[in-house]
Protein backbone atom coordinates (compact mmCIF):
# COMPACT_ATOMS: atom_id res chain seq x y z
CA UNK A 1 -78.51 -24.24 64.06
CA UNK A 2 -81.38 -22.31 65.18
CA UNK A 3 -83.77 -24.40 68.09
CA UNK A 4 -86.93 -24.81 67.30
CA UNK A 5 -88.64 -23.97 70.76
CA UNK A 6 -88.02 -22.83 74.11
CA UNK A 7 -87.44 -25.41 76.92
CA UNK A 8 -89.89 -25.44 79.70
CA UNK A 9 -89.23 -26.87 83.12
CA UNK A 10 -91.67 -27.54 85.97
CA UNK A 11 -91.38 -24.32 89.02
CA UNK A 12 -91.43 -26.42 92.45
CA UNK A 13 -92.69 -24.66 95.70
CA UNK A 14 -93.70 -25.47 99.17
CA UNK A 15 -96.65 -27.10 99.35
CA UNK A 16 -97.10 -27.94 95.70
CA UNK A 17 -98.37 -31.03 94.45
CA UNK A 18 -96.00 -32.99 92.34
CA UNK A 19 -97.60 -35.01 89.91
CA UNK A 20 -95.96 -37.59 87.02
CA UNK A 21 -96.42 -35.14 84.13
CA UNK A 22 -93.97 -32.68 86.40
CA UNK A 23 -91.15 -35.25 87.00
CA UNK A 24 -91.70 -36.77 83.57
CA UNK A 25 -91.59 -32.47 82.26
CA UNK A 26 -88.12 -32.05 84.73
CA UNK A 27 -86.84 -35.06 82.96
CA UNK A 28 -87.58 -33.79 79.54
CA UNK A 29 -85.83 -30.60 80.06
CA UNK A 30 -82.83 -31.93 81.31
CA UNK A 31 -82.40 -34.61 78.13
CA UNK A 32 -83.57 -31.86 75.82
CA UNK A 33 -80.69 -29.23 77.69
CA UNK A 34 -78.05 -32.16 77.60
CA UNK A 35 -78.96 -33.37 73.42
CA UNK A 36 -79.07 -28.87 72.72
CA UNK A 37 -75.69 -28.90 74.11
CA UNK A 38 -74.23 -31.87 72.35
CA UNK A 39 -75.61 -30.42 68.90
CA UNK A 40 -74.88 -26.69 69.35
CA UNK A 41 -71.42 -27.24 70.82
CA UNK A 42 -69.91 -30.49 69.86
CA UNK A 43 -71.51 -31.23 66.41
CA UNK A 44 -72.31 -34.81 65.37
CA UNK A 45 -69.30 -37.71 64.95
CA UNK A 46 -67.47 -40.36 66.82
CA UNK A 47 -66.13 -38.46 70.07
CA UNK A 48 -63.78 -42.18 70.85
CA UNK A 49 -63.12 -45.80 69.68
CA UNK A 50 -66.03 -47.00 67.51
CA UNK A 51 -62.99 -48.66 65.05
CA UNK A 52 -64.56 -50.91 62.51
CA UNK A 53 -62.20 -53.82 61.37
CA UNK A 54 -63.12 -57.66 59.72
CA UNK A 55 -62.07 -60.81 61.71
CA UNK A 56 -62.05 -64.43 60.07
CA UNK A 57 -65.20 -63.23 57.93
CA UNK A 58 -67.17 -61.06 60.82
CA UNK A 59 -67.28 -57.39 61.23
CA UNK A 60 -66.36 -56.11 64.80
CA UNK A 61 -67.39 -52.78 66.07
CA UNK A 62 -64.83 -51.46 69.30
CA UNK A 63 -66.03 -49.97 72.08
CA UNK A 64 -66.87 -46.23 72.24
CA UNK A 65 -68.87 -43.30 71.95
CA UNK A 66 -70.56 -41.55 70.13
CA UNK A 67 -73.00 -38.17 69.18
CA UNK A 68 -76.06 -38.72 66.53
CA UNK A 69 -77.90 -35.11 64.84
CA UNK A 70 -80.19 -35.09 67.75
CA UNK A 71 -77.62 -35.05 70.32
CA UNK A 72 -78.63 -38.26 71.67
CA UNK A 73 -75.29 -40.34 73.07
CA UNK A 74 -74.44 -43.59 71.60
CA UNK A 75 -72.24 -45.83 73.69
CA UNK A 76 -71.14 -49.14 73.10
CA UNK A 77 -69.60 -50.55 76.22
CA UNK A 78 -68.05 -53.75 74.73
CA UNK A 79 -67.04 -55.27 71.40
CA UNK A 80 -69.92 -56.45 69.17
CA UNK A 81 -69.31 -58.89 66.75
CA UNK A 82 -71.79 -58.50 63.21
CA UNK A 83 -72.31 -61.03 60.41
CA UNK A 84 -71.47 -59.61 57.20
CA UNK A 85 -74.31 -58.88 54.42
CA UNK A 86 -75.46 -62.34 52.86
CA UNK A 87 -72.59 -63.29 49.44
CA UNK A 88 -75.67 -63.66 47.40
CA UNK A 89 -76.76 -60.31 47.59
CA UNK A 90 -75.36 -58.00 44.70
CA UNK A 91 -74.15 -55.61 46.72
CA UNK A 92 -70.11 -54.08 46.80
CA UNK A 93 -70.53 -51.86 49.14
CA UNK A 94 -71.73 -51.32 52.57
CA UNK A 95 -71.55 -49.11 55.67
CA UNK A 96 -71.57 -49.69 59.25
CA UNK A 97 -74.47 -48.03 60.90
CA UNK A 98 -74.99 -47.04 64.53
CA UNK A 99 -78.35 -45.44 66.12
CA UNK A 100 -79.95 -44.14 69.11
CA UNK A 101 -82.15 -46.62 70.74
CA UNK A 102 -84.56 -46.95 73.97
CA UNK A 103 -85.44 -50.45 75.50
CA UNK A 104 -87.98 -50.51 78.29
CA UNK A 105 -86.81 -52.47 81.32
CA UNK A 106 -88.62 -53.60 84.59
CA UNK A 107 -92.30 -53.57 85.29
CA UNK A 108 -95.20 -52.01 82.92
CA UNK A 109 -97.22 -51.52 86.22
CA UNK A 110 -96.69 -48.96 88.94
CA UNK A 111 -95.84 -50.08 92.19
CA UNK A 112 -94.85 -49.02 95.58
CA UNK A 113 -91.58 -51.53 95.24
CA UNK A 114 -90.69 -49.67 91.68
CA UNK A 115 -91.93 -49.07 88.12
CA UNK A 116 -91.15 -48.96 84.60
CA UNK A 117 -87.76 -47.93 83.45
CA UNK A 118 -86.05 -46.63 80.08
CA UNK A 119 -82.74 -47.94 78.86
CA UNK A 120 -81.03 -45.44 76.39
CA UNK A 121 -79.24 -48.35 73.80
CA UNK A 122 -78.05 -48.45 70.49
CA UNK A 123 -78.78 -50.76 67.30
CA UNK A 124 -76.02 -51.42 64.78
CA UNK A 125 -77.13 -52.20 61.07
CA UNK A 126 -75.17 -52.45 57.99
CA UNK A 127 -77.25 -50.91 54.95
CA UNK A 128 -76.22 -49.65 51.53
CA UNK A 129 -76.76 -46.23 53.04
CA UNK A 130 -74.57 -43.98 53.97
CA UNK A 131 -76.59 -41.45 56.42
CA UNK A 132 -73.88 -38.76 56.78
CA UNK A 133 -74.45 -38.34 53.25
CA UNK A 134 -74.92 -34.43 52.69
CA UNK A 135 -74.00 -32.90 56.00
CA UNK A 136 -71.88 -30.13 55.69
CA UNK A 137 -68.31 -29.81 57.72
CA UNK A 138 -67.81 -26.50 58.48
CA UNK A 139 -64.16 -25.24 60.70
CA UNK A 140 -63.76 -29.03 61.99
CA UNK A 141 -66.89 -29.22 62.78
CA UNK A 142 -69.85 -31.49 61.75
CA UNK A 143 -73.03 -29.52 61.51
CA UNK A 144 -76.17 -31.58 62.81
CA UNK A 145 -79.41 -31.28 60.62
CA UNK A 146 -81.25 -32.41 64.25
CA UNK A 147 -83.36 -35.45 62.84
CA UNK A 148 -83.27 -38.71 63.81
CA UNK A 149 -81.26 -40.87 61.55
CA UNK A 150 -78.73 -43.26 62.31
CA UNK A 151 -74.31 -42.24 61.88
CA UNK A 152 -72.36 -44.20 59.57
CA UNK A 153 -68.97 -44.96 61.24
CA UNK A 154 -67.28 -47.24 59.01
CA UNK A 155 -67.57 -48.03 54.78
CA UNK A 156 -67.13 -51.67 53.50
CA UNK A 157 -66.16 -52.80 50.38
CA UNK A 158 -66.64 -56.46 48.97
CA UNK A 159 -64.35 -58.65 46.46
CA UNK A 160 -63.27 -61.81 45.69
CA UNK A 161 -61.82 -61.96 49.02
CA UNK A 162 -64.83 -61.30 51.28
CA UNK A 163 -65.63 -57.75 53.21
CA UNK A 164 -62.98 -55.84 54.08
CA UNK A 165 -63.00 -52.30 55.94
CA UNK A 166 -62.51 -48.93 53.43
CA UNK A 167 -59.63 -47.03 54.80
CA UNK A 168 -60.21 -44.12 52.40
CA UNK A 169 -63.50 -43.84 54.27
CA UNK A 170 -63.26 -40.65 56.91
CA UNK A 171 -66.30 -41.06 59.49
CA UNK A 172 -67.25 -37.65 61.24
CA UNK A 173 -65.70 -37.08 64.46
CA UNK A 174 -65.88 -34.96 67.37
CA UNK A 175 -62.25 -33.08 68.15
């Protein structure tokens, strides 16, 4: 995958004046250095856990991790529990979505005592999508297209019996 652009990062001296746009330039770098890698090098996929199973009706996501097109990290600490798609809609099949998220935390206004702050997060959603849909693997390797779109983990099918997981369903993964 070619990049797009050269990273830039601020030069610090003696005697310079650091301003926000440097630190918030410095940060950029670094994120943009650290989501490069993750494409380039490790492709897109579940790197660990992320196993989608049904309980008594629900649909529970395990803990784990994993890497989106942009590079961007999606961890899910804990087991989250998700209601199935409504019985009245017409749909028979389904897929487990994960994507990248950012939640602001703390204080809007800047203060001596702290500031605003940016919590990298993580939305689950279960669409009739399937957004690894024409990625190509190439020698074990999922090949990013570097937009933002959310990674399909897990494919649901529904019968008579409720939702129930598709094992024949192979999510991309990270090796």
């Amino acid at each position: 995958m070619t990049e797009p652009h050269s990273l830039e990062r601020p030069h610090f001296f003696s005697g310079k004046l650091i301003t926000s746009d440097d630190l918030a330039l410095e940060q950029q770098y670094f994120l943009e250095k650290l989501k490069r890698h993750n494409r380039n090098l490790h492709g897109f996929g579940i790197v660990s856990g992320l196993k989608v199973t049904t309980d008594s009706g629900r649909i529970v996501v395990d803990a784990g991790m994993a890497l989106d097109c942009q590079g961007n990290e999606l961890v899910i600490q804990s087991v989250q529990t998700l209601s199935p798609p409504a019985t009245g809609e017409t749909w028979h099949t389904a897929y487990v979505n994960i994507r990248y998220a950012e939640d602001g935390v703390g204080v809007t206004v800047v203060s001596e005592a702290g500031g605003s702050r940016i919590r990298e997060s993580f939305e689950i959603v279960i669409g009739q999508e399937n957004c690894n849909r024409g990625h190509r693997h190439v020698r074990a390797r999922w090949l990013p297209c570097g937009e933002a779109h959310a990674l399909t983990i897990a494919k649901l099918k529904h019968s008579s019996h409720g939702w129930r997981v598709d094992r024949g369903y192979r999510p991309p993964a990270i090796k």
